[in-house]
Protein backbone atom coordinates (compact mmCIF):
# COMPACT_ATOMS: atom_id res chain seq x y z
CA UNK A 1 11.57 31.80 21.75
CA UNK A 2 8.28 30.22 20.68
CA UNK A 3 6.83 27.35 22.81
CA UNK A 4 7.28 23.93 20.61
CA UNK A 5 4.59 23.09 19.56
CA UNK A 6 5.81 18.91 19.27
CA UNK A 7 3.91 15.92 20.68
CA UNK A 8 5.56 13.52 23.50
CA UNK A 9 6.09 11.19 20.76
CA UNK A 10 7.84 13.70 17.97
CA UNK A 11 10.14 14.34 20.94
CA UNK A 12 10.44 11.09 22.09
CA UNK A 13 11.73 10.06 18.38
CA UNK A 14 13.47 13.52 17.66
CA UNK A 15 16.18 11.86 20.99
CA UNK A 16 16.04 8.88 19.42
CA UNK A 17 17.31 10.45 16.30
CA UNK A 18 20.01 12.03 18.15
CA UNK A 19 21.15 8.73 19.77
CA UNK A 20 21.16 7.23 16.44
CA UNK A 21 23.30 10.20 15.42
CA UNK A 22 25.50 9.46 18.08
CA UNK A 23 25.88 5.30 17.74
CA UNK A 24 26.87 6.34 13.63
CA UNK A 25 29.22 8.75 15.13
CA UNK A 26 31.11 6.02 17.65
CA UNK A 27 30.65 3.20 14.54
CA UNK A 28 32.84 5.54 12.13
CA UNK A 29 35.42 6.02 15.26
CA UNK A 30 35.58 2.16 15.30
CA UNK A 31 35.88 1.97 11.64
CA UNK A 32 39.28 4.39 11.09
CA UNK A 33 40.37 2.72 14.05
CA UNK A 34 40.39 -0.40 12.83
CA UNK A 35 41.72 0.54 9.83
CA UNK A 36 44.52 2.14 10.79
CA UNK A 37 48.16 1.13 10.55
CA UNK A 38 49.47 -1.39 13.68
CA UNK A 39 53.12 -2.15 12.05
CA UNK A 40 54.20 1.06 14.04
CA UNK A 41 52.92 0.16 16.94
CA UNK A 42 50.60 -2.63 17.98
CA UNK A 43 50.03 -1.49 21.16
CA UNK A 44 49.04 1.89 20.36
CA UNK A 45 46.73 0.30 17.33
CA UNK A 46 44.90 -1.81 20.21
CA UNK A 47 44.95 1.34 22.50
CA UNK A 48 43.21 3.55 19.82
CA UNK A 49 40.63 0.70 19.16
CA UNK A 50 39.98 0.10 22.88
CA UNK A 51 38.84 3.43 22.88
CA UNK A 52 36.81 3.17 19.85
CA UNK A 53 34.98 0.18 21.44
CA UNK A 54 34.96 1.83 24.83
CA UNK A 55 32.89 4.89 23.07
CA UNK A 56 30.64 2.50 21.51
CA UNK A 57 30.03 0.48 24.01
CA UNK A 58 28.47 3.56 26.35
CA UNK A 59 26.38 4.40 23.23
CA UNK A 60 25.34 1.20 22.63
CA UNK A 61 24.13 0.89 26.18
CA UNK A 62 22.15 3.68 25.84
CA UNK A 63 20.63 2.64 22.42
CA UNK A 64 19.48 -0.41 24.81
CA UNK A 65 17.77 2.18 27.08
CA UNK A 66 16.21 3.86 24.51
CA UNK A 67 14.65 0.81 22.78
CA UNK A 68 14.13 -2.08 25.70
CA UNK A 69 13.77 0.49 28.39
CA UNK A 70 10.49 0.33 30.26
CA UNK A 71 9.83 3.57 28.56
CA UNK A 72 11.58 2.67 25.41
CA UNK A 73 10.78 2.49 21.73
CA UNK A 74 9.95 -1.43 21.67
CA UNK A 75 7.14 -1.38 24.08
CA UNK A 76 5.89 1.70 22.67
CA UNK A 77 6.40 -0.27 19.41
CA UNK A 78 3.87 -3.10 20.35
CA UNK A 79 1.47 -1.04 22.36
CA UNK A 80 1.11 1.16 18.90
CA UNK A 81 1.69 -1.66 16.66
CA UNK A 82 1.49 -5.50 17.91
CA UNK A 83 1.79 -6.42 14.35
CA UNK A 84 5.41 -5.63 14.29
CA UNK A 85 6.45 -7.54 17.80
CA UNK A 86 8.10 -10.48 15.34
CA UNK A 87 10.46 -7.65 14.37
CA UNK A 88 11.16 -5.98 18.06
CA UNK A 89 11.96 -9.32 19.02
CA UNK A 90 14.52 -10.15 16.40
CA UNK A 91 16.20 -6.55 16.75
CA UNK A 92 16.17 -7.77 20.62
CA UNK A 93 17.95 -10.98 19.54
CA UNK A 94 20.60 -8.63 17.72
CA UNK A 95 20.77 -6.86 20.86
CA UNK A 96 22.71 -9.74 22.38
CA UNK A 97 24.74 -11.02 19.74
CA UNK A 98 26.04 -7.23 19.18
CA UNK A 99 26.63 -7.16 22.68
CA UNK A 100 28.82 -10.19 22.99
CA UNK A 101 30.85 -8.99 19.67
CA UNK A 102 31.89 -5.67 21.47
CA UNK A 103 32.63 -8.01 24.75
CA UNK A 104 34.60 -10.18 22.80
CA UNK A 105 36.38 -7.28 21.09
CA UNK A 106 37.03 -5.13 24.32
CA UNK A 107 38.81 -8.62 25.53
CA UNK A 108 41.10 -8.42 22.74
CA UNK A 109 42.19 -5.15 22.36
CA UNK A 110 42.19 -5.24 26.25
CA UNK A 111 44.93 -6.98 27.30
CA UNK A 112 47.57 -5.92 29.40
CA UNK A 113 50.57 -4.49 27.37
CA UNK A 114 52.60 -7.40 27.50
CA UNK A 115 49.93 -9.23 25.63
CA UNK A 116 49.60 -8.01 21.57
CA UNK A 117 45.61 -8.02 20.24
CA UNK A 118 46.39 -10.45 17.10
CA UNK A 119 45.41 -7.55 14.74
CA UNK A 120 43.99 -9.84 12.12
CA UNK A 121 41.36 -11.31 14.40
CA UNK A 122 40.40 -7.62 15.60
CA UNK A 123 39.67 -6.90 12.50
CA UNK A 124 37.69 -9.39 11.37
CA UNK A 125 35.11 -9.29 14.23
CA UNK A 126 35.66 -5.81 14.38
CA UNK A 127 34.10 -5.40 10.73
CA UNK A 128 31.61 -8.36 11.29
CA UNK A 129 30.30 -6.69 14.35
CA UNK A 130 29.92 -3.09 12.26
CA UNK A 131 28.26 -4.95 9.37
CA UNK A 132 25.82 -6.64 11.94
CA UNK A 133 25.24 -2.53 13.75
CA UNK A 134 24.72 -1.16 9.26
CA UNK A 135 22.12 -3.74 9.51
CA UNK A 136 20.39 -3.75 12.54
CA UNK A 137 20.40 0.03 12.75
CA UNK A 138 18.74 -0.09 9.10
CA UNK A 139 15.89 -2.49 10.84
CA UNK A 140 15.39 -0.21 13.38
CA UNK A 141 14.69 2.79 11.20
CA UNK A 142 12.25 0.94 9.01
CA UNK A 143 10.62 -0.44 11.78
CA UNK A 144 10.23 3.38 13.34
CA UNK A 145 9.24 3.99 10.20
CA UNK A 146 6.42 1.35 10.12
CA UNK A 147 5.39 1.99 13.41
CA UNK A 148 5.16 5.36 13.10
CA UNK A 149 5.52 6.64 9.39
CA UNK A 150 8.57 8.83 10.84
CA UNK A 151 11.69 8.75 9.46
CA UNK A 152 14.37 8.92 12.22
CA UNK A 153 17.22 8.38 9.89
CA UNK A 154 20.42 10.62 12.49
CA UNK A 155 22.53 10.85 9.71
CA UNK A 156 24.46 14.29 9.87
């Protein structure tokens, strides 16, 4: 095996790649979730999109790691590129508001079994909060991309 012959920072974005890999990966588990059919079973609807949510949740938290992390992308972001920190700190805003959606939605779905998730409302935010993660993962990528003329896209 040949020693690699990559630079902290092609590493460094090469795992970021993969984490954006794996946050499309728990989105799309989330999506057929949602979509699926509750009139069988409304319970077992909320159950599979608990776990959905659950998944994407723990990558989501790690996506934070990656990009507000002492060590993560946005510092490294404005160290390399001040002229972008307008755009780490609106992705940062998004941060929060995507967090409370998946709070929110981890409430509903969560209930105890006597109490239904009104399916309807799941939905809803459920898609809103996947529209707002289409979007703010495409910001992210262009602002790699500006930073760093690297294109981290994670699609597989």
């Amino acid at each position: 095996m040949e020693p690699s012959s990559s630079t902290p920072e092609e590493s460094f974005l090469e795992a970021l790649r993969r984490r954006r890999a794996e946050l499309r990966e728990s989105m799309t588990a989330l999506e057929v979730a949602l979509a699926g059919p509750p009139s069988r079973g409304q319970v077992r609807w909320a159950e599979r999109v608990h776990v959905a949510l659950v998944e994407l949740s723990g990558d989501f938290r790690e996506h934070l790691a990656v990009t507000e992390g002492p060590d993560g992308l946005y510092p490294e972001v404005i160290a390399t590129a001040p002229r972008l920190s307008e755009a780490v700190a609106r992705l940062t805003q998004e941060h929060a508001r995507i967090r409370d959606l998946v709070e929110e939605l981890l409430g509903e779905v969560g209930r105890p079994e006597g109490g239904a998730a009104d399916v309807h409302r799941v939905r809803e935010l459920g898609t809103a909060l996947l529209g707002i993660l289409v979007r703010h993962r495409q910001r992210g990528s262009d602002l790699v991309y500006e930073a760093f003329e690297f294109d981290v896209g994670g699609e597989t």
